[in-house]
Structures are given as C-alpha cells and as structure tokens.
Protein backbone atom coordinates (compact mmCIF):
# COMPACT_ATOMS: atom_id res chain seq x y z
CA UNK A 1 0.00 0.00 0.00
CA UNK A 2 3.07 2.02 0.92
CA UNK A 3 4.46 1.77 -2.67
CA UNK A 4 1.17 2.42 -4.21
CA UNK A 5 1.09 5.96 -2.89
CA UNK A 6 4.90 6.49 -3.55
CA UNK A 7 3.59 5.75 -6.93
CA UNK A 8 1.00 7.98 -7.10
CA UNK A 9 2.84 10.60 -5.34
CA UNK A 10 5.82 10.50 -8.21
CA UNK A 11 3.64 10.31 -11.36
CA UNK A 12 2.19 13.72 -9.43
CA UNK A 13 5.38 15.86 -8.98
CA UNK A 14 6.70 14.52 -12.39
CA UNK A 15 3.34 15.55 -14.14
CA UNK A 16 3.93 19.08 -12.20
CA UNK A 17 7.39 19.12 -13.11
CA UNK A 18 6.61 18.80 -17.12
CA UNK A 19 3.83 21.17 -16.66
CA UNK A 20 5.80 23.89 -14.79
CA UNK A 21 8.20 23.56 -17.84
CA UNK A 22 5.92 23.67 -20.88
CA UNK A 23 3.79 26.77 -19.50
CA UNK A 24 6.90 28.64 -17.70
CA UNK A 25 5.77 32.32 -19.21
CA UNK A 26 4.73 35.43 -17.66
CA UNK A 27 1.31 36.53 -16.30
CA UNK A 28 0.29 40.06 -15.24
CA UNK A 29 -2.22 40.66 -13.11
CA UNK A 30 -4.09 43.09 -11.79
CA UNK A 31 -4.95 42.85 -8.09
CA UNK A 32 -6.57 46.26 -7.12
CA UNK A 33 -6.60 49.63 -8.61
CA UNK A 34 -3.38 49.67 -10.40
CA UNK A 35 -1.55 47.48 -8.47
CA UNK A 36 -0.31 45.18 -11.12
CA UNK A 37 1.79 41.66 -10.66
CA UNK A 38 3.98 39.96 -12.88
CA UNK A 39 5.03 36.32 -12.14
CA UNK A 40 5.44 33.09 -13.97
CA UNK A 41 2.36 30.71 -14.54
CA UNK A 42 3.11 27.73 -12.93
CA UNK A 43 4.03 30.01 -9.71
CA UNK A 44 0.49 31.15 -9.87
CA UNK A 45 -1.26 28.01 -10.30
CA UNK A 46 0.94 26.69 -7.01
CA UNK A 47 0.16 29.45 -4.95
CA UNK A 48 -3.54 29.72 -5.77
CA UNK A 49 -3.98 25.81 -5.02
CA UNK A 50 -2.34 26.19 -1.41
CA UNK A 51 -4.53 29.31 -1.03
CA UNK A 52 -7.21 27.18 -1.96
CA UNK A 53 -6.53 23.88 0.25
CA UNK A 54 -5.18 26.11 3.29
CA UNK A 55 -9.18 26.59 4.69
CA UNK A 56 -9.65 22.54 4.15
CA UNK A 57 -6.40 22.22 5.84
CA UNK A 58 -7.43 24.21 9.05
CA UNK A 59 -10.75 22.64 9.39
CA UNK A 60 -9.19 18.59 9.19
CA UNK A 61 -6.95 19.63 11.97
CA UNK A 62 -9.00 21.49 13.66
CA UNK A 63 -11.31 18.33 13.59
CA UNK A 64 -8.61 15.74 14.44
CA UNK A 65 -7.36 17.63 17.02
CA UNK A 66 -11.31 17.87 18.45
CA UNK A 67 -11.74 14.23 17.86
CA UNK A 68 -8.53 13.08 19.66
CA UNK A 69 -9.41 15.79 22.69
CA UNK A 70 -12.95 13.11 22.86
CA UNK A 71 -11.18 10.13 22.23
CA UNK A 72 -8.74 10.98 25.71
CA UNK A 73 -11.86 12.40 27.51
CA UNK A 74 -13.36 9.20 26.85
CA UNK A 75 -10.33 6.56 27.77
CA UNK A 76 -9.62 8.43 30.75
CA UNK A 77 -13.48 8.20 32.17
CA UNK A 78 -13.11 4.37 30.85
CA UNK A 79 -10.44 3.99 33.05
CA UNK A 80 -11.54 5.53 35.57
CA UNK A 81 -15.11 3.41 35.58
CA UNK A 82 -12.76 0.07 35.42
CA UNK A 83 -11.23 1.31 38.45
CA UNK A 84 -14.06 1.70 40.65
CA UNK A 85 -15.93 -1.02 39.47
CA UNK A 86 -12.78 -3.61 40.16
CA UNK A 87 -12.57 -5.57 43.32
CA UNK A 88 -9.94 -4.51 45.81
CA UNK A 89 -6.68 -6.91 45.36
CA UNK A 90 -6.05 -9.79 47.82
CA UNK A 91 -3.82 -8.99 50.32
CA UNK A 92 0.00 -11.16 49.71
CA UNK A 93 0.53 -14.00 52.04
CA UNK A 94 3.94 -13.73 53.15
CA UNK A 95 3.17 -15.71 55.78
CA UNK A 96 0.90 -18.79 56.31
CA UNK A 97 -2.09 -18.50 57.87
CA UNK A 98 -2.58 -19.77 61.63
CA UNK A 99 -5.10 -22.37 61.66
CA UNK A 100 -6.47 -23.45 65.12
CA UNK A 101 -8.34 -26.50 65.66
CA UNK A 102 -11.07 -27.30 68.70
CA UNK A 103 -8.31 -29.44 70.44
CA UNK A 104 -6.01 -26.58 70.81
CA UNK A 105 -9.04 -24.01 72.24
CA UNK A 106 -10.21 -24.16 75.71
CA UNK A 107 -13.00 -25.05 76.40
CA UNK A 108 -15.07 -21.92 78.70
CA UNK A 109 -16.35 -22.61 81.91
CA UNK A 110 -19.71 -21.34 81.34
CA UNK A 111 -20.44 -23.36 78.29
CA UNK A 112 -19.66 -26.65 80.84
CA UNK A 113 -23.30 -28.37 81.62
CA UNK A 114 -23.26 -31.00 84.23
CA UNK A 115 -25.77 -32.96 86.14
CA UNK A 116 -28.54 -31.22 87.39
C-alpha cells in the first residue's frame, strides 16, 4: 500500500514538473486599482492551489485535534469506571495462615453443663 502511494505521489510531482516547464511564461495581473503583478504561470497556479486547500487544511486539523481531545476524555473516564468497578486486590501472604483447631481451644467454663 506504501508503494502504491509512492507511486502515485511520483507520477504527481513529475506531471507538475513537465507542466511547470511547458507553460513557464509570464502573467500580469491586476490585483486592485493599479496594483499590477507579474510572475510566472506555474508560480500562480501553485500558490492559488495552497490558497485554496489552506481553509480545508485548518478545518481537518481542527477536527482531528477535536476528535482526539474526545477520544482521551473518553479513555480516561473508561479507566476511571474500570477502576471503581474492580474488586480490591487480595492482600500477599507472606506468611501462612494460623489455623487453630477445637483441640487446641479451651473449652469456657460457662459453656460446661453438668448434672442437674
């Protein structure tokens, strides 16, 4: 896919490239009052593209840049939610448990019945 838009990207400046040279002549023109401006064609053409694509430009970055803000906003509250919702973590044994059995516990007094 990578090559593919090499490709497309060379057959692009080299169709520029043989434009720029057939059409290399100057323009005049008139920009307000008698303000006049002389330049070659091809510069002309270039310029008034980038004029062109500079507002289309602003807004996809402008959008990205919105979109990714959301996108962060969003993870971060995800994360957050998975946190509370998780169970607190078991505590590490480093030690083993004590385990007392009924031989081991006295036995109380008051729980002693005998006859009546």
């Amino acid at each position: 896919m990578q090559f593919l838009r090499t490709a497309f990207w060379v057959v692009i400046a080299v169709a520029l490239a043989f434009f720029c040279m057939a059409n290399y002549v100057p323009v005049t023109v008139r920009l307000w009052g008698d303000l006049v401006m002389e330049t070659k064609l091809p510069v002309l053409l270039i310029g008034a593209f980038l004029l062109g694509a500079l507002p289309f430009w602003v807004m996809a970055r402008a959008t990205r840049w919105r979109l990714k803000r959301r996108l962060d906003s969003t993870e971060r509250a995800l994360v957050a939610a998975t946190a509370a919702s998780a169970p607190p973590p078991a505590p590490a044994l480093s030690d083993p448990p004590v385990v007392t059995t009924v031989m081991d516990s006295p036995i109380p007094s008051s729980n002693v019945t005998g006859p009546a």
